[in-house]
N, C-alpha and C. Protein backbone atom coordinates (compact mmCIF):
# COMPACT_ATOMS: atom_id res chain seq x y z
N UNK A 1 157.22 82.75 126.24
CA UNK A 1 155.79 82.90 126.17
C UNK A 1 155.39 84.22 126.83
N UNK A 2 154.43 84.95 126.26
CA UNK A 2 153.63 86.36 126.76
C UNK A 2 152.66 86.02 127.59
N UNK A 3 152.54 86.14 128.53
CA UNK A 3 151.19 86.22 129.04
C UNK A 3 150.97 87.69 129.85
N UNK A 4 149.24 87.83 129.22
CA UNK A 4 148.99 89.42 129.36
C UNK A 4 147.19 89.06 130.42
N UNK A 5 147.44 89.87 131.44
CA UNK A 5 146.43 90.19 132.13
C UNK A 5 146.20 91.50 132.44
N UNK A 6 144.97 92.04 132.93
CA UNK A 6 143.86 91.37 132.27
C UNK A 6 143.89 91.33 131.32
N UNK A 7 143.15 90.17 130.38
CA UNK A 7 143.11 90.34 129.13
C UNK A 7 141.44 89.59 128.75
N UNK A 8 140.25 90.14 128.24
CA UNK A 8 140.41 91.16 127.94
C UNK A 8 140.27 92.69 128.85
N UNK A 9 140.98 94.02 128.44
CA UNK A 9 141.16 95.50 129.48
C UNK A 9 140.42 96.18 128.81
N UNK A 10 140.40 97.24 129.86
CA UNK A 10 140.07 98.50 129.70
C UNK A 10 141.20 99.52 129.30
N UNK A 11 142.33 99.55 129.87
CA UNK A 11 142.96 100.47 129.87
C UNK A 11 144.24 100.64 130.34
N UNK A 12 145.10 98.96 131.01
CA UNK A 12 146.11 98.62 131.45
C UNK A 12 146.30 97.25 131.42
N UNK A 13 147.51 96.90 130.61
CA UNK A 13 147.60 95.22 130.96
C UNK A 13 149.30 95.34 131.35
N UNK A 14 149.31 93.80 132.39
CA UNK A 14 150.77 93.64 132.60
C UNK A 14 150.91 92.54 131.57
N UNK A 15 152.16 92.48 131.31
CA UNK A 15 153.15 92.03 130.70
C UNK A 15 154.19 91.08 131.59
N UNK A 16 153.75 89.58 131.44
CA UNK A 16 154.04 88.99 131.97
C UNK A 16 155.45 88.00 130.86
N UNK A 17 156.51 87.54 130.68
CA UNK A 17 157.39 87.60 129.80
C UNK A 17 158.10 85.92 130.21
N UNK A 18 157.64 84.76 129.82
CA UNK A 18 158.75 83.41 130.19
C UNK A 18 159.11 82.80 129.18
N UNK A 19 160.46 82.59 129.15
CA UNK A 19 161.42 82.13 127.88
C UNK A 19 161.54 80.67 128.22
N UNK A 20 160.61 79.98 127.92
CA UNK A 20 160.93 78.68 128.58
C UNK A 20 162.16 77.86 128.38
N UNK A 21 162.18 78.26 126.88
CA UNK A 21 163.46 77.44 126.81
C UNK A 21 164.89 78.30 127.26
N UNK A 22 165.00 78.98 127.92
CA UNK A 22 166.05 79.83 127.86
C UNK A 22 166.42 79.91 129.70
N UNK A 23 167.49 79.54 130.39
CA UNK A 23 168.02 79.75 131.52
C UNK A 23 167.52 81.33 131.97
N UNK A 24 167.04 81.14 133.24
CA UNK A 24 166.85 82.59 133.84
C UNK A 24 168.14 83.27 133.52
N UNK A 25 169.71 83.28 133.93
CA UNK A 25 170.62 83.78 134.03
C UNK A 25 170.74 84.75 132.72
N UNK A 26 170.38 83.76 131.15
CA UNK A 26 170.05 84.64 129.81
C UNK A 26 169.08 85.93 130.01
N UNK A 27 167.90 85.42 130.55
CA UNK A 27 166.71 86.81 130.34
C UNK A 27 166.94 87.49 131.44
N UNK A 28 168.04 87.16 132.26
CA UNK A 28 167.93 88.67 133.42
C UNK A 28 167.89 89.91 133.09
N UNK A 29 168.63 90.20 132.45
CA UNK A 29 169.14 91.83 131.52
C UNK A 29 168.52 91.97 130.27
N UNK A 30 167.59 91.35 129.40
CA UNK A 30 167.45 91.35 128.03
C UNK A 30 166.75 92.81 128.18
N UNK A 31 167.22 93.62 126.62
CA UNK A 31 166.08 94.56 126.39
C UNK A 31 165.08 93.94 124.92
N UNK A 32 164.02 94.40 125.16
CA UNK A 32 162.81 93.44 124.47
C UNK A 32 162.68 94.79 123.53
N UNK A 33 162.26 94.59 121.79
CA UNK A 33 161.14 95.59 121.66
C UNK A 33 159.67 95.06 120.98
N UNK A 34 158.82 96.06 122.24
CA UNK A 34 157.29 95.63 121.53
C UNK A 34 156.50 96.78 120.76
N UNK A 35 155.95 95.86 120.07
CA UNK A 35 155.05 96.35 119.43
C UNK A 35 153.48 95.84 119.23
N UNK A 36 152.59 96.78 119.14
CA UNK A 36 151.08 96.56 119.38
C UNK A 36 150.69 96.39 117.78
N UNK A 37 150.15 95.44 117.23
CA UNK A 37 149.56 95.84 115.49
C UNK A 37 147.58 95.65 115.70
N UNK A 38 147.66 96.19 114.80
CA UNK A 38 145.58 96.09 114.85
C UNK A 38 145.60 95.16 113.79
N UNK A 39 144.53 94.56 113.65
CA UNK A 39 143.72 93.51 112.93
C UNK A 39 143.83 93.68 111.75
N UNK A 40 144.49 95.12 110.92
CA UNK A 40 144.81 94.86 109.51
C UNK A 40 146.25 94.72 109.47
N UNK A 41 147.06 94.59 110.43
CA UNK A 41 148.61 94.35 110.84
C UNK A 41 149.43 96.05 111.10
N UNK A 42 148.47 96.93 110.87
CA UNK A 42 149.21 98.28 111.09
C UNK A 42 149.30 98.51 112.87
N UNK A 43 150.76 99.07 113.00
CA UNK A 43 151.17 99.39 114.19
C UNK A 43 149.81 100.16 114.89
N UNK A 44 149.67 100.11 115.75
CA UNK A 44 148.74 100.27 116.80
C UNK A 44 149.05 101.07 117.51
N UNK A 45 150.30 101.46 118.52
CA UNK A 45 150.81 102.37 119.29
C UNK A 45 152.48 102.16 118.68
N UNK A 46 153.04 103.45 119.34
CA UNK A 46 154.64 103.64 118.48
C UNK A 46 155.56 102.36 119.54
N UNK A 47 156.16 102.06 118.83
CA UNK A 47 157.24 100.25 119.15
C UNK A 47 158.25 101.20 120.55
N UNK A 48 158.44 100.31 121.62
CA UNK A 48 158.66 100.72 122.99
C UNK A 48 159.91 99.55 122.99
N UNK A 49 160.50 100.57 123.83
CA UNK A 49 161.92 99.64 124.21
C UNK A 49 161.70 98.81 125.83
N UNK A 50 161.65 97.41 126.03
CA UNK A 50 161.50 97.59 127.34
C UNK A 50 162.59 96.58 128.28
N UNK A 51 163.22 97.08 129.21
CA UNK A 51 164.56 96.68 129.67
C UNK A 51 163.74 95.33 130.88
N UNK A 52 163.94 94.54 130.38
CA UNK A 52 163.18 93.57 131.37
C UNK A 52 164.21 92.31 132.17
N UNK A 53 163.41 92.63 133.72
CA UNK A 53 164.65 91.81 134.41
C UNK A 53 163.72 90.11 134.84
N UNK A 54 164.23 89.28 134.99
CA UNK A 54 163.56 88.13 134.79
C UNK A 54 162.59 88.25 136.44
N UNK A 55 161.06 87.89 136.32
CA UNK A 55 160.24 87.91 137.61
C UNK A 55 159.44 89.25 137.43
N UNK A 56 159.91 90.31 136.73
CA UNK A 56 159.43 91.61 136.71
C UNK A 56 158.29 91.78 135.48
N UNK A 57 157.16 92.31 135.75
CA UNK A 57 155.74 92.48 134.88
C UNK A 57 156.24 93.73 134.28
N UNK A 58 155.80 94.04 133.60
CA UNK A 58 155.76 95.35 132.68
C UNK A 58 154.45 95.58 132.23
N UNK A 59 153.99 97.09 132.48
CA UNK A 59 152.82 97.68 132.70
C UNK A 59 152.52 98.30 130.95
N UNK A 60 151.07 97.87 130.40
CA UNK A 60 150.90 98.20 129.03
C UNK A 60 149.76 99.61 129.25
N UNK A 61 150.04 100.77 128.69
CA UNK A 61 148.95 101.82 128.93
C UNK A 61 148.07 101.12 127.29
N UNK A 62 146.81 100.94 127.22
CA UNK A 62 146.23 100.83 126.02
C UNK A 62 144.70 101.88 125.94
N UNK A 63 144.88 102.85 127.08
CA UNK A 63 143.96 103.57 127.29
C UNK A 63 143.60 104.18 126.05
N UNK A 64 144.54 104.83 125.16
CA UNK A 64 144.46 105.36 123.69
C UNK A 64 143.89 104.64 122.65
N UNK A 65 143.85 103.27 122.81
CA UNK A 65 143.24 102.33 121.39
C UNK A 65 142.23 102.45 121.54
N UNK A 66 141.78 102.33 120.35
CA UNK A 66 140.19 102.04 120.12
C UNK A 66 139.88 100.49 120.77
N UNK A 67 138.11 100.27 121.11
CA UNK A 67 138.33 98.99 121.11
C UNK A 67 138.69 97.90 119.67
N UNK A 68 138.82 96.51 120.38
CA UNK A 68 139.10 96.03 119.29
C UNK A 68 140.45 94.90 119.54
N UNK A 69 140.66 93.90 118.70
CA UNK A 69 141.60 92.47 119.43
C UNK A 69 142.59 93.37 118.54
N UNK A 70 144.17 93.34 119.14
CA UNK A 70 145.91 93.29 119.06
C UNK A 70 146.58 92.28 119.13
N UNK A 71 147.43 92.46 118.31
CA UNK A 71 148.54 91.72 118.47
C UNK A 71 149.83 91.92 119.07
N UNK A 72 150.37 91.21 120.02
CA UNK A 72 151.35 92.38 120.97
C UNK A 72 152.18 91.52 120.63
N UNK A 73 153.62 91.97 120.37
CA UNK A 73 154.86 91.39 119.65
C UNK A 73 156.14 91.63 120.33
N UNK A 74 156.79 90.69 121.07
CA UNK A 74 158.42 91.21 121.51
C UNK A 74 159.56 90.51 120.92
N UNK A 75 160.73 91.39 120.65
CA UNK A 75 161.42 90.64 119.72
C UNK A 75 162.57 90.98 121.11
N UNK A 76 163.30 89.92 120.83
CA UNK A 76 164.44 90.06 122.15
C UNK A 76 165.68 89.35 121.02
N UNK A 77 166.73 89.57 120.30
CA UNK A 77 167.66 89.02 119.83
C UNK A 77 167.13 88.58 118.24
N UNK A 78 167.19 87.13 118.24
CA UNK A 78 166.54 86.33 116.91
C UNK A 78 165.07 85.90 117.65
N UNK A 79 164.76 85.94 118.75
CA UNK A 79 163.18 85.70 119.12
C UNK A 79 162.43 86.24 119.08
N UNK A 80 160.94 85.82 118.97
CA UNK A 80 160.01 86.62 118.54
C UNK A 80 158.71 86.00 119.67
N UNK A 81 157.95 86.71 120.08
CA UNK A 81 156.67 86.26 121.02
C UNK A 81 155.89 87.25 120.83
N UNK A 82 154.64 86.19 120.67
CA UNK A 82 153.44 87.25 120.47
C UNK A 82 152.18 86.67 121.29
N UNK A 83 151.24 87.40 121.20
CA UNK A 83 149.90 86.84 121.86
C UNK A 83 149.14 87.81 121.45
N UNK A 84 147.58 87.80 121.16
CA UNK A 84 147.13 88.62 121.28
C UNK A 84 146.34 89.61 122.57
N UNK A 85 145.62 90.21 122.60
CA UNK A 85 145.51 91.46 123.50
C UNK A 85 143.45 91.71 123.09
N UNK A 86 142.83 91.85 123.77
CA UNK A 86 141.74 92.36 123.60
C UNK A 86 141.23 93.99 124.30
N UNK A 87 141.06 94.79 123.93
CA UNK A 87 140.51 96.44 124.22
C UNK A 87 139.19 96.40 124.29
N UNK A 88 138.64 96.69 124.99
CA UNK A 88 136.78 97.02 125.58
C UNK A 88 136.77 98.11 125.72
């Protein structure tokens, strides 16, 4: 599961990342990639690699988007998590 605060931002959200079904020992090392899409499904900002260790937030710059609701997407292996994202 994603969970993103603040949500809705201005101009920074963390990236909060729990695999519920999955043993911490699995997501210690995973590298994730995300991606941001806008409301007609087109990429939003360019797809980011992010090396995530389990307990650790990861910082979103969204200062560049327009406002407007996202869809923020991480694919880690065969998994997929999304949530959306709101811009003010």
């Amino acid at each position: 599961m994603i969970t993103l605060f603040p949500n809705p931002t201005l101009d920074r959200s963390y990236i909060n990342i729990s695999w519920e079904n999955m043993p911490r020992t699995k997501v210690k090392d995973k590298t994730f990639t995300l991606h941001v899409f806008d409301k007609d499904g087109r990429e939003a900002m360019p797809e980011q690699m992010i090396n995530f260790h389990y307990g650790m937030l990861q910082s979103l710059d969204v200062t560049a988007l327009p406002k407007g609701e996202y869809k923020v997407q991480l694919n880690a292996d065969q998994e997929v998590q999304e949530t959306s994202l709101v811009k003010e």
